[in-house]
C-alpha atoms as a PDB file:
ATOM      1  CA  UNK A   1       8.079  24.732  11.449  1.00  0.00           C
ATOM      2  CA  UNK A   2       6.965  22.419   8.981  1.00  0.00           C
ATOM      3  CA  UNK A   3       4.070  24.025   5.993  1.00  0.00           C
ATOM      4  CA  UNK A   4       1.241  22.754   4.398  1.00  0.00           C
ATOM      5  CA  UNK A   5       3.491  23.104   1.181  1.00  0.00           C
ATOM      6  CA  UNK A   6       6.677  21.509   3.120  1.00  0.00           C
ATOM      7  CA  UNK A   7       4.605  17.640   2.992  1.00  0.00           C
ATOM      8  CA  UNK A   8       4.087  15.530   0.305  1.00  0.00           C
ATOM      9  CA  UNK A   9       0.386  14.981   0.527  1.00  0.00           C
ATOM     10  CA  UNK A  10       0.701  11.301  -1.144  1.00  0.00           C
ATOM     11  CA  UNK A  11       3.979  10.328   0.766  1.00  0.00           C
ATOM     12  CA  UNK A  12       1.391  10.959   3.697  1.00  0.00           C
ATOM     13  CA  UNK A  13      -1.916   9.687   2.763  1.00  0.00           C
ATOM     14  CA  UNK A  14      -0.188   6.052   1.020  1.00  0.00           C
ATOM     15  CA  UNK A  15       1.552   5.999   4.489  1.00  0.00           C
ATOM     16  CA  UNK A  16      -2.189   5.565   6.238  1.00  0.00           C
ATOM     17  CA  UNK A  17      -3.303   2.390   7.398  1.00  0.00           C
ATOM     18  CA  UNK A  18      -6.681   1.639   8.258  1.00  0.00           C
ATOM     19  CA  UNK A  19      -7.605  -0.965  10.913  1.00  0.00           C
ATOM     20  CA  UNK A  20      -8.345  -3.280   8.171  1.00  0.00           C
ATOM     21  CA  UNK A  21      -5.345  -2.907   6.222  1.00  0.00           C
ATOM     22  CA  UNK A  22      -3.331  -2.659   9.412  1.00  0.00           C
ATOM     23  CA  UNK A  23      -4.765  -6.623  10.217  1.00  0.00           C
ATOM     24  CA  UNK A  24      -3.661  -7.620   7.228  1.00  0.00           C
ATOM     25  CA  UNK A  25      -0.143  -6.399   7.149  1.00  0.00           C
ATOM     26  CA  UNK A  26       0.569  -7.159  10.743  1.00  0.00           C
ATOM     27  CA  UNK A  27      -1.833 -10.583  10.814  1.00  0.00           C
ATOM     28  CA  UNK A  28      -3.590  -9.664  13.754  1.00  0.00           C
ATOM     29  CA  UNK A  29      -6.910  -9.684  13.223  1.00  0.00           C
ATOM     30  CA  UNK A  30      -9.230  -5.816  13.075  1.00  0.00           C
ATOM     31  CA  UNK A  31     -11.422  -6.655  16.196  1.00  0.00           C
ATOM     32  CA  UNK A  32      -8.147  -7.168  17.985  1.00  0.00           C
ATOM     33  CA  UNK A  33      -6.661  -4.077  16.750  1.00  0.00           C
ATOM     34  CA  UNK A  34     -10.126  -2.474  17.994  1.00  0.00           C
ATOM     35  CA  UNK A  35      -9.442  -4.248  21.766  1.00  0.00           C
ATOM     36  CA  UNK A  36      -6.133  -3.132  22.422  1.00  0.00           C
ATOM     37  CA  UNK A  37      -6.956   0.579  20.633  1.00  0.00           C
ATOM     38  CA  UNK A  38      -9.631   0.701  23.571  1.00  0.00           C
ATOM     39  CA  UNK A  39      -7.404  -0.449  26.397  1.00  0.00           C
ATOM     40  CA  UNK A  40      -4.690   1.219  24.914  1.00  0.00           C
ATOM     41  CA  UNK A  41      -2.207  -0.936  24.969  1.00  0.00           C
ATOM     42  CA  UNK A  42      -2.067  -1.554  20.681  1.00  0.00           C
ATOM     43  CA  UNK A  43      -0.144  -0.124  17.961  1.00  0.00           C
ATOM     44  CA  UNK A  44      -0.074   3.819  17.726  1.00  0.00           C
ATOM     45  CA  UNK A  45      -3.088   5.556  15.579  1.00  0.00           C
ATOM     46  CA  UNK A  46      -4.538   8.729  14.477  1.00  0.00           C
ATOM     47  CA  UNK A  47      -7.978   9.693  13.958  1.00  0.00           C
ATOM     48  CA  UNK A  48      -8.804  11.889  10.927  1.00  0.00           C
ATOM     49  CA  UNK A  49     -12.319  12.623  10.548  1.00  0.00           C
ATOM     50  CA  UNK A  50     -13.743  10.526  12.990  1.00  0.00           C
ATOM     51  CA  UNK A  51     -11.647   7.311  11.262  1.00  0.00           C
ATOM     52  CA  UNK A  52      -8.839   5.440  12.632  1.00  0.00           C
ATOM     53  CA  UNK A  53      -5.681   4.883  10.873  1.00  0.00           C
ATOM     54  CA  UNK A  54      -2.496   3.695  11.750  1.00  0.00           C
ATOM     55  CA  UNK A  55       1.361   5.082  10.311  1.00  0.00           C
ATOM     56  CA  UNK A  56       3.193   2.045   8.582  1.00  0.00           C
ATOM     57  CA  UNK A  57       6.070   3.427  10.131  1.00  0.00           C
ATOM     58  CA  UNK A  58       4.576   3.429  13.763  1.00  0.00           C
ATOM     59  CA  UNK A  59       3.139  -0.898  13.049  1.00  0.00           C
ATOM     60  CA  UNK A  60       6.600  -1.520  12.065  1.00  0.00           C
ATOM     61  CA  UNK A  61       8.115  -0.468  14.958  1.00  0.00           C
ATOM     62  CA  UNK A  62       5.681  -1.407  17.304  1.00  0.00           C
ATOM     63  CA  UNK A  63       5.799  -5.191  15.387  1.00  0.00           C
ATOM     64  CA  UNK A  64       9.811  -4.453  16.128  1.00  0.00           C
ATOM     65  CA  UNK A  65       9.156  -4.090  19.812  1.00  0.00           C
ATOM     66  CA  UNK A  66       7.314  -6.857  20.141  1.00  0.00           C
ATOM     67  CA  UNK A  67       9.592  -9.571  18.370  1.00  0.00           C
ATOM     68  CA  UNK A  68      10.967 -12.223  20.537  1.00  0.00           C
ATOM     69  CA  UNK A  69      13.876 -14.575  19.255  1.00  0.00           C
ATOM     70  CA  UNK A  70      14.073 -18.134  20.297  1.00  0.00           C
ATOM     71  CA  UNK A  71      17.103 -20.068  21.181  1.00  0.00           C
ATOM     72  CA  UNK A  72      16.797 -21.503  17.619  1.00  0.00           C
ATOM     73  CA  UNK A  73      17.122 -18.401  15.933  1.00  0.00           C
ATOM     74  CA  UNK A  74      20.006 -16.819  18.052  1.00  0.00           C
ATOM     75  CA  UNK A  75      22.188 -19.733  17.071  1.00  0.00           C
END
């Protein structure tokens, strides 16, 4: 079981995303973020506080997921 001394506070909070950061890196734009976050069908978040942020780990992999390859590119 994991302590509040076990995490590296600023590992954690530089690994937080909000929605307009999270736009930016993934170029979708923050009212589409908001969309799918509503329907539920978007990247993985957190609320702290009442705000929304998003893991850089969790956009990666759910840009990851989403990545589709053309013919082009698979020669």
């Amino acid at each position: 079981m994991l302590t509040v001394n076990d995490i590296n506070w600023f590992q954690f909070f530089t690994s937080l995303l909000n929605t307009k950061q999270a736009a930016e890196l993934s170029g979708i734009s923050p009212k589409m973020l908001v969309i799918w976050r509503c329907k539920g069908i978007g990247p993985s978040f957190t609320c702290i506080q009442g705000r929304v942020y998003y893991y850089k780990k969790d956009l990666y992999a759910w840009l990851q997921q989403r990545a589709c390859f053309t013919r082009y590119m698979m020669l």
